[in-house]
ModelCIF file with pLDDT and N, C-alpha, C, O atoms, coordinates in Angstrom:
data_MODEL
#
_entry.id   MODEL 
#
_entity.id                         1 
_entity.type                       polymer 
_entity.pdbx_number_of_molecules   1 
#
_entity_poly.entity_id                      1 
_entity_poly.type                           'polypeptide(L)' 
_entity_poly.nstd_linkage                   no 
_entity_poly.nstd_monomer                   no 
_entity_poly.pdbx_seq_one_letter_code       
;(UNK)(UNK)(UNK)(UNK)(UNK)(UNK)(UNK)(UNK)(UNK)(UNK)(UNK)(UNK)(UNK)(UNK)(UNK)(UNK)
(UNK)(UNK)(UNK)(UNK)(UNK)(UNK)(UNK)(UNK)(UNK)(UNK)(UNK)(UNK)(UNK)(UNK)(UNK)(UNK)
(UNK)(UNK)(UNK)(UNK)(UNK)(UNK)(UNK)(UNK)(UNK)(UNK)(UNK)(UNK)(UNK)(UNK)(UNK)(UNK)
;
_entity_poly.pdbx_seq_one_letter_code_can   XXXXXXXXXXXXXXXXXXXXXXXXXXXXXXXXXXXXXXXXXXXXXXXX 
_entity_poly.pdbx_strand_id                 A 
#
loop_
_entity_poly_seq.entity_id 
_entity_poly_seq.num 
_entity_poly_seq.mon_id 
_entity_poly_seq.hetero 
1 1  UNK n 
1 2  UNK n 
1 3  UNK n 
1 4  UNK n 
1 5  UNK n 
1 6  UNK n 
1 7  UNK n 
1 8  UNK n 
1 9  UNK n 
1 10 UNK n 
1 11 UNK n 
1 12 UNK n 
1 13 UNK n 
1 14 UNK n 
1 15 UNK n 
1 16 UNK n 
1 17 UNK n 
1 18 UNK n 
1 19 UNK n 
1 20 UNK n 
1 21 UNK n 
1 22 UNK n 
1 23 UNK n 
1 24 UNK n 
1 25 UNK n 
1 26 UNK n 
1 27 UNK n 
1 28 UNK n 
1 29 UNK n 
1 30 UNK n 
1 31 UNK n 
1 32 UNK n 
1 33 UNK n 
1 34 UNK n 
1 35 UNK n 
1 36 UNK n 
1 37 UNK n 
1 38 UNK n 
1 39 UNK n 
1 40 UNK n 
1 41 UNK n 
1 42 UNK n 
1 43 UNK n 
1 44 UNK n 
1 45 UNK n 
1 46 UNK n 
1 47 UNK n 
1 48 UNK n 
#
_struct_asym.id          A 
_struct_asym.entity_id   1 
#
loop_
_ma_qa_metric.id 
_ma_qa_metric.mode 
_ma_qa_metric.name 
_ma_qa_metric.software_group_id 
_ma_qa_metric.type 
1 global pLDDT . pLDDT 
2 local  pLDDT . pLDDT 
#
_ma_qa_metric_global.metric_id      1 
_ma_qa_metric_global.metric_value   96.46 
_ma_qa_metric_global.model_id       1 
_ma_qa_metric_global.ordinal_id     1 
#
loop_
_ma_qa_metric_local.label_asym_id 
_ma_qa_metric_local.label_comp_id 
_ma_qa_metric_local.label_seq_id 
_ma_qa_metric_local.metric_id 
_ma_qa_metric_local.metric_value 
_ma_qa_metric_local.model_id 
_ma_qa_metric_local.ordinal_id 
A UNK 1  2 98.00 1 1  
A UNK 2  2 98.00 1 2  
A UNK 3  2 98.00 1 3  
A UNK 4  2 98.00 1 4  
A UNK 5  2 98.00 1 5  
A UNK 6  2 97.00 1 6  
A UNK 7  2 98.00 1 7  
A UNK 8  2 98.00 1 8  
A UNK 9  2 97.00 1 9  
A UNK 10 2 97.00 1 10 
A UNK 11 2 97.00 1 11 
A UNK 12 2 97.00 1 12 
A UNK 13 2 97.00 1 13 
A UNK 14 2 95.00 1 14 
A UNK 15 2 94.00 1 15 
A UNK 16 2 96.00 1 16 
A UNK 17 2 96.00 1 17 
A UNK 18 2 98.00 1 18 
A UNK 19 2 98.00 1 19 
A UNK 20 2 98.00 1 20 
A UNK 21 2 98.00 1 21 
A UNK 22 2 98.00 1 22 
A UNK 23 2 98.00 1 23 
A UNK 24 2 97.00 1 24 
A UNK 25 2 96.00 1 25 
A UNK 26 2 95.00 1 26 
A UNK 27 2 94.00 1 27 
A UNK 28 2 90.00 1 28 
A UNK 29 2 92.00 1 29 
A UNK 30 2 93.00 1 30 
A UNK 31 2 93.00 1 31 
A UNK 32 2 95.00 1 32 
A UNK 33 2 95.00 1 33 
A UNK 34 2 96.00 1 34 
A UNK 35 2 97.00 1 35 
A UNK 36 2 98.00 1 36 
A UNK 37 2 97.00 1 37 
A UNK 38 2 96.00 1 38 
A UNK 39 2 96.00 1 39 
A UNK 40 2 96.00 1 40 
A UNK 41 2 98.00 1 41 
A UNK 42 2 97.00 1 42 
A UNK 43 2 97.00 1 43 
A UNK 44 2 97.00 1 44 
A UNK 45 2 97.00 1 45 
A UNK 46 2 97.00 1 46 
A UNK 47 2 97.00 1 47 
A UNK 48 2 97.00 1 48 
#
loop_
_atom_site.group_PDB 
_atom_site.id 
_atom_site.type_symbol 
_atom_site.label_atom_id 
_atom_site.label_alt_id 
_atom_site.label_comp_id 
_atom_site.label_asym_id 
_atom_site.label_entity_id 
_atom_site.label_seq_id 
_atom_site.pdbx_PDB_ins_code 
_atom_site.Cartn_x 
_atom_site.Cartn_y 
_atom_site.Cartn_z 
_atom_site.occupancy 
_atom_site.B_iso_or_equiv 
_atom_site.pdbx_formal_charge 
_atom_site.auth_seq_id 
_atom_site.auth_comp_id 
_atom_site.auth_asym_id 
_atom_site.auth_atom_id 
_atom_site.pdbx_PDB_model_num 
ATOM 1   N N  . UNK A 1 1  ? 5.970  45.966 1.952   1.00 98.00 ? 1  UNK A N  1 
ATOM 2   C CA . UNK A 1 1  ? 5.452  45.858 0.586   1.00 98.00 ? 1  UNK A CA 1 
ATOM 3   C C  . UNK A 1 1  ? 6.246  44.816 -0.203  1.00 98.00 ? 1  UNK A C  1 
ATOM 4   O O  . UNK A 1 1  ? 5.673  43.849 -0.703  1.00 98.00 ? 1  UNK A O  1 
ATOM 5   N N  . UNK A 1 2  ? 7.668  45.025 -0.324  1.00 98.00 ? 2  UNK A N  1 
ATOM 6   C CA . UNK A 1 2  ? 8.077  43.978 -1.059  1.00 98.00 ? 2  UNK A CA 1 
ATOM 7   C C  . UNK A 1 2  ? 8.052  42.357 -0.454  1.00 98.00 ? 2  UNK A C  1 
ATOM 8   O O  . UNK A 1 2  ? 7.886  41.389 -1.195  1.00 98.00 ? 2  UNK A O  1 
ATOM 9   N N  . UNK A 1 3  ? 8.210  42.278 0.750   1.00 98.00 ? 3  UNK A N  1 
ATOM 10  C CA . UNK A 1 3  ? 7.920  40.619 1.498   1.00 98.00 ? 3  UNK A CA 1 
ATOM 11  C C  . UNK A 1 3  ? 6.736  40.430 0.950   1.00 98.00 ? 3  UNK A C  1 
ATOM 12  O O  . UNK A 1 3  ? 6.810  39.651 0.000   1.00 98.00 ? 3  UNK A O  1 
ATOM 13  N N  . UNK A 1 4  ? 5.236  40.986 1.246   1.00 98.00 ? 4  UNK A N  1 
ATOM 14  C CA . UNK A 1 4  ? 4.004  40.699 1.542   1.00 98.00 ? 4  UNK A CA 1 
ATOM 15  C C  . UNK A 1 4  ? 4.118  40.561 -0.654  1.00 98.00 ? 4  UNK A C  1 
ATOM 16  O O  . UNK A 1 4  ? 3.702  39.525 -1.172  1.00 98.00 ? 4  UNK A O  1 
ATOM 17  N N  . UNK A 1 5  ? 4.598  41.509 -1.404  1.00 98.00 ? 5  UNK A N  1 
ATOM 18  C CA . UNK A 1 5  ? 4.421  40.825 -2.892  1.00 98.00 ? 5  UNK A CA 1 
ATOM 19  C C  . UNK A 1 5  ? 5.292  40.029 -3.378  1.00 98.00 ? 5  UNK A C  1 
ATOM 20  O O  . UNK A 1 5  ? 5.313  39.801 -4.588  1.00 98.00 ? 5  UNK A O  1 
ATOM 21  N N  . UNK A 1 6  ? 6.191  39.448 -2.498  1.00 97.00 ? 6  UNK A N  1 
ATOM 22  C CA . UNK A 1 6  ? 6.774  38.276 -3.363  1.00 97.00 ? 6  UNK A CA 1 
ATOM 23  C C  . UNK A 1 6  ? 6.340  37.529 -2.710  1.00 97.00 ? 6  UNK A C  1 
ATOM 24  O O  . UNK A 1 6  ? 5.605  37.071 -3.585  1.00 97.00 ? 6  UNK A O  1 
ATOM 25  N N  . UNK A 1 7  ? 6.045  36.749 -1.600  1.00 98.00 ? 7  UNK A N  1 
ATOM 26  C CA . UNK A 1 7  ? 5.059  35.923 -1.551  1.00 98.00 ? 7  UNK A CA 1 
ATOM 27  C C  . UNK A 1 7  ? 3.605  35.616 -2.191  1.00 98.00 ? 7  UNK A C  1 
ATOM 28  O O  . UNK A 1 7  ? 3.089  34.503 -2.292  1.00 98.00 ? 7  UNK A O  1 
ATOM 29  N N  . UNK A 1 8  ? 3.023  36.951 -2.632  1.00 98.00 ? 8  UNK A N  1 
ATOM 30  C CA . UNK A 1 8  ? 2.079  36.893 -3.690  1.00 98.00 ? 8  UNK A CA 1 
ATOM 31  C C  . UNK A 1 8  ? 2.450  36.350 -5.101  1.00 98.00 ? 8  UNK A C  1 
ATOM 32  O O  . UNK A 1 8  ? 1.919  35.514 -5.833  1.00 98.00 ? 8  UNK A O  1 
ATOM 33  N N  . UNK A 1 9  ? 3.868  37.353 -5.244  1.00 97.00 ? 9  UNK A N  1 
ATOM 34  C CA . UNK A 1 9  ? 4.603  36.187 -6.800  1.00 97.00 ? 9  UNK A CA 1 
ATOM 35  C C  . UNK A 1 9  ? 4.481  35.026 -6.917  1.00 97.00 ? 9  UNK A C  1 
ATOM 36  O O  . UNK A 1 9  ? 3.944  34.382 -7.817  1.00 97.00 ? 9  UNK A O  1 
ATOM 37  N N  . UNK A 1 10 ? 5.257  34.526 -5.496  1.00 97.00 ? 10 UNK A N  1 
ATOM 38  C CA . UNK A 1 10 ? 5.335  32.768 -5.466  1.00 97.00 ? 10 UNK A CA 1 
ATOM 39  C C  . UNK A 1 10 ? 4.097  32.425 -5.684  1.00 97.00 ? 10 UNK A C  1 
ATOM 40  O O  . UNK A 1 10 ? 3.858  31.579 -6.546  1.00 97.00 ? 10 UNK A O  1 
ATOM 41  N N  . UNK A 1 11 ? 3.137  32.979 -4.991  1.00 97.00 ? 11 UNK A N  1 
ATOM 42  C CA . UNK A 1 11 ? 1.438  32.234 -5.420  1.00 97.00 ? 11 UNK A CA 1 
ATOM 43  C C  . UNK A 1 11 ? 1.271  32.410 -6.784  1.00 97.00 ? 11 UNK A C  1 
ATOM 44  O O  . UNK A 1 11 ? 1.096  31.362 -7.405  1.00 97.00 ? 11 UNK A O  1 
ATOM 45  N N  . UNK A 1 12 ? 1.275  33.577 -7.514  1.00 97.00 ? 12 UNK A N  1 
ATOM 46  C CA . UNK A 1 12 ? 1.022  33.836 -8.571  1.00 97.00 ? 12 UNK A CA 1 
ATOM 47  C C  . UNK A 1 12 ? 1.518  32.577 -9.587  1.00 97.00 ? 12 UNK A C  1 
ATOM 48  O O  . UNK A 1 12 ? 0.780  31.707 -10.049 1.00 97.00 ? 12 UNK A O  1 
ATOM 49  N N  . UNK A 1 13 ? 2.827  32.708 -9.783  1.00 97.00 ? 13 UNK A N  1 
ATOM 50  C CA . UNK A 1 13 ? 3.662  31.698 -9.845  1.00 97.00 ? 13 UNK A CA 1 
ATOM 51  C C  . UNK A 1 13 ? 3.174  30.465 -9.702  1.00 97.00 ? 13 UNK A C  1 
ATOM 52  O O  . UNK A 1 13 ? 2.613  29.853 -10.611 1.00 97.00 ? 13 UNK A O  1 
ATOM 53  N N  . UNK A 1 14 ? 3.377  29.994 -8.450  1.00 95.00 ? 14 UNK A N  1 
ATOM 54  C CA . UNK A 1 14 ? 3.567  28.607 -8.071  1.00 95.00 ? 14 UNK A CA 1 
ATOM 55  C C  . UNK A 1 14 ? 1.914  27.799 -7.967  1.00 95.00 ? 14 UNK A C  1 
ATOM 56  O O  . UNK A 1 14 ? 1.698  26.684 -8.440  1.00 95.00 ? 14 UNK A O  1 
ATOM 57  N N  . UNK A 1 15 ? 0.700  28.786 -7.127  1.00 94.00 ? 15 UNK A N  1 
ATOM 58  C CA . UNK A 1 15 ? -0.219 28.192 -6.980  1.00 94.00 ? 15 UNK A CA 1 
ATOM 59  C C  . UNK A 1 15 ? -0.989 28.594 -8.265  1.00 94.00 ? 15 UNK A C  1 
ATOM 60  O O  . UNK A 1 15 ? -1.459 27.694 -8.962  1.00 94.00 ? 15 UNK A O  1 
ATOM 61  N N  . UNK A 1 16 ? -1.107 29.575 -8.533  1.00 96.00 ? 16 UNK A N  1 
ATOM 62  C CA . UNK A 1 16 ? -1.715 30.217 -9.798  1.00 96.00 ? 16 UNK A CA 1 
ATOM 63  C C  . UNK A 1 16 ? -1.480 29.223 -11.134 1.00 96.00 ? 16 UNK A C  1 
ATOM 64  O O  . UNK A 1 16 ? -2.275 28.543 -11.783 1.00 96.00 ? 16 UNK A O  1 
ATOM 65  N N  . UNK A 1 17 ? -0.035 29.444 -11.252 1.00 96.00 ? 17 UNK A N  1 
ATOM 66  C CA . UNK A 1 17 ? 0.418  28.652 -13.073 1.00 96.00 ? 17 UNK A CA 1 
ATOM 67  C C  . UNK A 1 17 ? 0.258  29.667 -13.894 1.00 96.00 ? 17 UNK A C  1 
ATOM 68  O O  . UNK A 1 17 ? -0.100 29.455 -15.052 1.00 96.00 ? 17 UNK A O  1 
ATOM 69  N N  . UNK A 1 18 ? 0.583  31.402 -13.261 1.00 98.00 ? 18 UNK A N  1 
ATOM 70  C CA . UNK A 1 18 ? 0.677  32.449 -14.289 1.00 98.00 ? 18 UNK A CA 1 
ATOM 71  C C  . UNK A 1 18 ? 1.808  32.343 -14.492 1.00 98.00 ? 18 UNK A C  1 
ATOM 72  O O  . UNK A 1 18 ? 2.617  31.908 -13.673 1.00 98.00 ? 18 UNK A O  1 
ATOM 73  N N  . UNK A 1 19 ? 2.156  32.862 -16.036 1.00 98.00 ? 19 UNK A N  1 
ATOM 74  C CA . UNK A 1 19 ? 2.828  33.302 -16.792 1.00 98.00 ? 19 UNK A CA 1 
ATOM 75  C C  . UNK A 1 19 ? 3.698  34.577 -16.751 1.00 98.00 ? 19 UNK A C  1 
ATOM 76  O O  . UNK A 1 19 ? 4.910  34.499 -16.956 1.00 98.00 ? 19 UNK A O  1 
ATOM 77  N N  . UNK A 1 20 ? 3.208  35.515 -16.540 1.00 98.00 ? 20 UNK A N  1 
ATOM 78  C CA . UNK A 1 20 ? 3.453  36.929 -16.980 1.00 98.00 ? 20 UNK A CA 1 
ATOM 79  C C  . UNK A 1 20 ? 2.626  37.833 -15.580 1.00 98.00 ? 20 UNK A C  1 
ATOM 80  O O  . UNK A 1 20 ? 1.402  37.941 -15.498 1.00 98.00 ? 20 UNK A O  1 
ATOM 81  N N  . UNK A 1 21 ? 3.414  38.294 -14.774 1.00 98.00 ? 21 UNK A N  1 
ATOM 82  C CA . UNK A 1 21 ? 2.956  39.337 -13.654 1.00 98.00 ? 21 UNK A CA 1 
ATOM 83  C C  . UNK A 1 21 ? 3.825  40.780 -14.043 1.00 98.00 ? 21 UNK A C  1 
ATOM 84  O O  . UNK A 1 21 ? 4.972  41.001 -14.433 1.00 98.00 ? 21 UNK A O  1 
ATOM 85  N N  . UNK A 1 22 ? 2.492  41.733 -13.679 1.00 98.00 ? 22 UNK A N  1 
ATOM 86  C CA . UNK A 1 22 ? 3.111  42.752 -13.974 1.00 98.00 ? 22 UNK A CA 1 
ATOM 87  C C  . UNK A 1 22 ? 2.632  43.815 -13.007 1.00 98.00 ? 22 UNK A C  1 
ATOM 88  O O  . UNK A 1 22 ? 1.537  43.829 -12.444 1.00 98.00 ? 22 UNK A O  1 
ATOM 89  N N  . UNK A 1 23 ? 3.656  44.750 -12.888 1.00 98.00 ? 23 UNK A N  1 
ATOM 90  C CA . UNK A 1 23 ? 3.098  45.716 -11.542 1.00 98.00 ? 23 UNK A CA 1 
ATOM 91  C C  . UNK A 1 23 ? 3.487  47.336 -12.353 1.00 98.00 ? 23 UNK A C  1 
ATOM 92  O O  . UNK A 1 23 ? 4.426  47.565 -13.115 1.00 98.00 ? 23 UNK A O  1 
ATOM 93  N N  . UNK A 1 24 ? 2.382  48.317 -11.862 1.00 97.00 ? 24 UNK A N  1 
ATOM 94  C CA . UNK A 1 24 ? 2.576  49.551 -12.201 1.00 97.00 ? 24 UNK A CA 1 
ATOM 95  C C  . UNK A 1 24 ? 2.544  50.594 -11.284 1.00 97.00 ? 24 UNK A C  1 
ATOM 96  O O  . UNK A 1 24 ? 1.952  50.356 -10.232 1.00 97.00 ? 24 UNK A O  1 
ATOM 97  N N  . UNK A 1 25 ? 3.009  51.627 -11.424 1.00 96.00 ? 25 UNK A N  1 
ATOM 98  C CA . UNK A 1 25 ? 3.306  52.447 -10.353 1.00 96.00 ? 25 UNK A CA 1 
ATOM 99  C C  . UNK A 1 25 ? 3.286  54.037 -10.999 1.00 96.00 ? 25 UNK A C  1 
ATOM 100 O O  . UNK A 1 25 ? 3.754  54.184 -12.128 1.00 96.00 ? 25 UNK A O  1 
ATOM 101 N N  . UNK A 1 26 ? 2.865  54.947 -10.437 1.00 95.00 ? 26 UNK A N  1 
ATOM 102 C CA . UNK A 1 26 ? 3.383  56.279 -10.558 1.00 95.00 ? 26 UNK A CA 1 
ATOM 103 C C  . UNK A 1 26 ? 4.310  56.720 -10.271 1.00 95.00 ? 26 UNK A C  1 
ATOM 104 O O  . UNK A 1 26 ? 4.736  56.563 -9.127  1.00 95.00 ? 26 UNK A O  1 
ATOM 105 N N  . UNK A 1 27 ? 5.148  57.624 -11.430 1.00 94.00 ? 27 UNK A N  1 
ATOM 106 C CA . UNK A 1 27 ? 6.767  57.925 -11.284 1.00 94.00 ? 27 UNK A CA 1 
ATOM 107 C C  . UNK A 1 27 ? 6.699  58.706 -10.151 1.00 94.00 ? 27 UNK A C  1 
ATOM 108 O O  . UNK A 1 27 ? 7.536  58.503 -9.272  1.00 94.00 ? 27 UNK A O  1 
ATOM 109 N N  . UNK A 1 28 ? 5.603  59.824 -9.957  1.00 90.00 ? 28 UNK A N  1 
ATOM 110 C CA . UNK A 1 28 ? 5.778  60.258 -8.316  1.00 90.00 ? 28 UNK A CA 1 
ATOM 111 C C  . UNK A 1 28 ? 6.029  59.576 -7.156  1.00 90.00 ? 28 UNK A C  1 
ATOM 112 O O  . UNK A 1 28 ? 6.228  59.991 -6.014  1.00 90.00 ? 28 UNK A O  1 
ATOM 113 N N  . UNK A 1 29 ? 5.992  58.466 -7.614  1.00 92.00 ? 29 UNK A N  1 
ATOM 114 C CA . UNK A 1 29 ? 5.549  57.067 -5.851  1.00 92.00 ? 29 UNK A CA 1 
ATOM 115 C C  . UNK A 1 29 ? 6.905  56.025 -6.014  1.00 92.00 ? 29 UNK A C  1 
ATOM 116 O O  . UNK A 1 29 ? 6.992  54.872 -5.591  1.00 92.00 ? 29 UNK A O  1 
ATOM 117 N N  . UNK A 1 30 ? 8.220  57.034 -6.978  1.00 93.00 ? 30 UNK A N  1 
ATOM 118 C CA . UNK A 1 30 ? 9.890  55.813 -6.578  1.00 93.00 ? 30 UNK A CA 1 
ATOM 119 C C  . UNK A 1 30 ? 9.817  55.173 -5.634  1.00 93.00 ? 30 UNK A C  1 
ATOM 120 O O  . UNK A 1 30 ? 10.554 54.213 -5.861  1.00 93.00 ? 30 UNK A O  1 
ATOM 121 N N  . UNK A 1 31 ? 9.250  55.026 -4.347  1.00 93.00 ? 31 UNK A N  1 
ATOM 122 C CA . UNK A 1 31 ? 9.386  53.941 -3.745  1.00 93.00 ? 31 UNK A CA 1 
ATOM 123 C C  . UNK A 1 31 ? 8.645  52.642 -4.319  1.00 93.00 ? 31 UNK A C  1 
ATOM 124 O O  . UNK A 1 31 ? 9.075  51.514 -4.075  1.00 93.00 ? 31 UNK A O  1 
ATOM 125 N N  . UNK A 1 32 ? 7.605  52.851 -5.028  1.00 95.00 ? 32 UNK A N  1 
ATOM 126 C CA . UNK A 1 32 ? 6.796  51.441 -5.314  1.00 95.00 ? 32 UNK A CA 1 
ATOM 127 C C  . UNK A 1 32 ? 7.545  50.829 -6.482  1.00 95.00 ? 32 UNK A C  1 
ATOM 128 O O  . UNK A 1 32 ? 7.762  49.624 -6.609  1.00 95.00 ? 32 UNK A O  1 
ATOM 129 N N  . UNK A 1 33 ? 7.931  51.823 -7.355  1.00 95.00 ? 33 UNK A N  1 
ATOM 130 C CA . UNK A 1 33 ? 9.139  50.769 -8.475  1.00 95.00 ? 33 UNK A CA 1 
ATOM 131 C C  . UNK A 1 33 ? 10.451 50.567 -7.945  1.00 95.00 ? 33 UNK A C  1 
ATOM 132 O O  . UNK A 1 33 ? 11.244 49.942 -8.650  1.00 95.00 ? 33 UNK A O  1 
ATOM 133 N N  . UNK A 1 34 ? 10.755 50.912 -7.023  1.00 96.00 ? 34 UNK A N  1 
ATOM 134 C CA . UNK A 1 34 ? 11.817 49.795 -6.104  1.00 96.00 ? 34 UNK A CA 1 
ATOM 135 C C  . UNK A 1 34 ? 11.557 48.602 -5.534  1.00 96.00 ? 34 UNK A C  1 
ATOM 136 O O  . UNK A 1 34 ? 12.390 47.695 -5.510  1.00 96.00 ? 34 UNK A O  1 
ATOM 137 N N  . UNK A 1 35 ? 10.144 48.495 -4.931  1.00 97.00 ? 35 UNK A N  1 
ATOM 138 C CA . UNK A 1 35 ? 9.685  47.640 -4.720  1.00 97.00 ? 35 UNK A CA 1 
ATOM 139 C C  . UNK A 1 35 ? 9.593  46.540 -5.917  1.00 97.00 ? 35 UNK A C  1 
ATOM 140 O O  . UNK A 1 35 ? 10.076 45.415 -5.788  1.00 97.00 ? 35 UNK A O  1 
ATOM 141 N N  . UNK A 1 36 ? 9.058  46.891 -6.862  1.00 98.00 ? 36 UNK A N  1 
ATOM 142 C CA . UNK A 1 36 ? 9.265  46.018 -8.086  1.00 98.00 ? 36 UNK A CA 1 
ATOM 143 C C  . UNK A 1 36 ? 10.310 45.880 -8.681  1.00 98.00 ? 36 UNK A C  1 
ATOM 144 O O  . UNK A 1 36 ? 10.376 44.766 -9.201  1.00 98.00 ? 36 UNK A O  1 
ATOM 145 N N  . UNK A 1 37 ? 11.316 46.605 -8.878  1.00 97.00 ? 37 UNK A N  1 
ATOM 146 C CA . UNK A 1 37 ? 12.551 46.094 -9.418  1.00 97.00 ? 37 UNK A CA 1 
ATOM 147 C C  . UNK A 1 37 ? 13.228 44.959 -7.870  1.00 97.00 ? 37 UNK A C  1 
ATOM 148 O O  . UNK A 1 37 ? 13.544 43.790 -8.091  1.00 97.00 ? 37 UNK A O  1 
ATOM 149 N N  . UNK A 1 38 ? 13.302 45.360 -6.927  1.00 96.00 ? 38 UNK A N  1 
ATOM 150 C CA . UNK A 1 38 ? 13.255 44.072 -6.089  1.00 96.00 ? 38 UNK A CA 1 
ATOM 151 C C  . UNK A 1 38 ? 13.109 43.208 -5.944  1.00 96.00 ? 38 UNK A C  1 
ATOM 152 O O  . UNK A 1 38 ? 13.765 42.437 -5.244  1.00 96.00 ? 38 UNK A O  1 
ATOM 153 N N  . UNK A 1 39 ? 11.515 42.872 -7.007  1.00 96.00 ? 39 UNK A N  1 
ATOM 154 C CA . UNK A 1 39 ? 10.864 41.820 -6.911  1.00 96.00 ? 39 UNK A CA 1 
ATOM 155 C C  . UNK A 1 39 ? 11.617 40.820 -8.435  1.00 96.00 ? 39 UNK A C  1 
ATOM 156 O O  . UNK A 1 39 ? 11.375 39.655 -8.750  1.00 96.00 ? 39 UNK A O  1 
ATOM 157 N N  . UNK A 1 40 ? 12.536 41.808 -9.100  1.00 96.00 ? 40 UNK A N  1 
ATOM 158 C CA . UNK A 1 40 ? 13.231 41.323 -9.818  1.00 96.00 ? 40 UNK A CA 1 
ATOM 159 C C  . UNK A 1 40 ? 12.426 41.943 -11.489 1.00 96.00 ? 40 UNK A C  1 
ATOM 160 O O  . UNK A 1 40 ? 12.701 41.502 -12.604 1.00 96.00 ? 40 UNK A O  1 
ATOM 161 N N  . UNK A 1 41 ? 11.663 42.780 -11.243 1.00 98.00 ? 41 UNK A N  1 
ATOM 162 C CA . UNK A 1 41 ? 10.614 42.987 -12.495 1.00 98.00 ? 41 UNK A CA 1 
ATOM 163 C C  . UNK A 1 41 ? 11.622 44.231 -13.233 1.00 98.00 ? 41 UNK A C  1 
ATOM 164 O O  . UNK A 1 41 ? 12.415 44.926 -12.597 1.00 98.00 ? 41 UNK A O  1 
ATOM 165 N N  . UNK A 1 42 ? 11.363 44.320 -14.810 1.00 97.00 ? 42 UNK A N  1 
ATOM 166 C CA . UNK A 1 42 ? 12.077 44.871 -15.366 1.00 97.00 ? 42 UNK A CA 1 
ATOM 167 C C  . UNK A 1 42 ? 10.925 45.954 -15.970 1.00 97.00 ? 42 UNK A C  1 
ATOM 168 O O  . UNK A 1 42 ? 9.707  45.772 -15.986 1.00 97.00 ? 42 UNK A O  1 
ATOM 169 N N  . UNK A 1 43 ? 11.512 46.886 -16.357 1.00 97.00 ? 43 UNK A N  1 
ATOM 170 C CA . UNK A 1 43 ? 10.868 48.189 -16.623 1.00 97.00 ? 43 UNK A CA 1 
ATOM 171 C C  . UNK A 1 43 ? 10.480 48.114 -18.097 1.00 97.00 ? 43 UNK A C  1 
ATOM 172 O O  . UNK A 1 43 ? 11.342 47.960 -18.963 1.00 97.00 ? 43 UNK A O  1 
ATOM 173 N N  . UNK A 1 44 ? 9.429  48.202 -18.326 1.00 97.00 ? 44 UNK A N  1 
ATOM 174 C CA . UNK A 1 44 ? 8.839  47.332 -19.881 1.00 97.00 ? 44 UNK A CA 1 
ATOM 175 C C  . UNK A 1 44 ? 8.480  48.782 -20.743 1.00 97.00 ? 44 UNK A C  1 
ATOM 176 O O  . UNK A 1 44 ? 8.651  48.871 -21.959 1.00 97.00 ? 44 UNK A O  1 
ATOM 177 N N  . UNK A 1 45 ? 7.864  50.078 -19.748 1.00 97.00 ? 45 UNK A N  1 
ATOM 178 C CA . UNK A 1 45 ? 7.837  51.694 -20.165 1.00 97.00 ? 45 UNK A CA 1 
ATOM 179 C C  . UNK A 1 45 ? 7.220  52.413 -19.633 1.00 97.00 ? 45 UNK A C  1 
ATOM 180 O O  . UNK A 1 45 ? 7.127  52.330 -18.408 1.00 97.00 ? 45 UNK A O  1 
ATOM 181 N N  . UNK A 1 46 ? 6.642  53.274 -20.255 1.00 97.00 ? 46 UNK A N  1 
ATOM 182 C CA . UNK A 1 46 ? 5.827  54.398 -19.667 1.00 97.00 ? 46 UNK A CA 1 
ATOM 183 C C  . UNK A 1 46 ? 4.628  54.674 -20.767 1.00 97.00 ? 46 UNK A C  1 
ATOM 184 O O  . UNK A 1 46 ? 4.805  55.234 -21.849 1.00 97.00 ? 46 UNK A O  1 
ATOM 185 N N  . UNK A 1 47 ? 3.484  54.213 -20.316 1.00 97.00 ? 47 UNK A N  1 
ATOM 186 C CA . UNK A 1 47 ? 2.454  54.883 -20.463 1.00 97.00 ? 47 UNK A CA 1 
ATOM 187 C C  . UNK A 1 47 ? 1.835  56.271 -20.174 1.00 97.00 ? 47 UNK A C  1 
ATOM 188 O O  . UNK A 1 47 ? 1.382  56.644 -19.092 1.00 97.00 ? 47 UNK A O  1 
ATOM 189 N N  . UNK A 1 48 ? 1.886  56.887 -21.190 1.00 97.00 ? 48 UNK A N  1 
ATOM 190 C CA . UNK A 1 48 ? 2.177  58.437 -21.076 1.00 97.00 ? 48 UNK A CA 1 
ATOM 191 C C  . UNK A 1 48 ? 0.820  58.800 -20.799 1.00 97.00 ? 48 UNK A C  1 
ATOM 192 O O  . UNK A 1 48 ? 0.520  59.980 -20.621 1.00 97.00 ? 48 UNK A O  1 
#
């Protein structure tokens, strides 16, 4: 998960010309916001 989405970043990024990527996750599923803090993404909140 995290290889296969930072290579999507770099596209996002690099081939894209986005700005602002953002990834969400369910607090039940800690493995997928590891994956994103990995990806270097910072925790912006919780939508309740």
């Amino acid at each position: 998960a995290t290889e296969s989405a930072a290579a999507v970043l770099a596209y996002g990024f690099g081939g894209l010309g986005l700005h602002r990527i953002v990834g969400r996750y369910l607090p039940r599923n800690p493995g997928s916001g590891q994956v994103l803090r990995k990806l270097g993404m910072r925790h912006e909140g919780t939508l309740r």
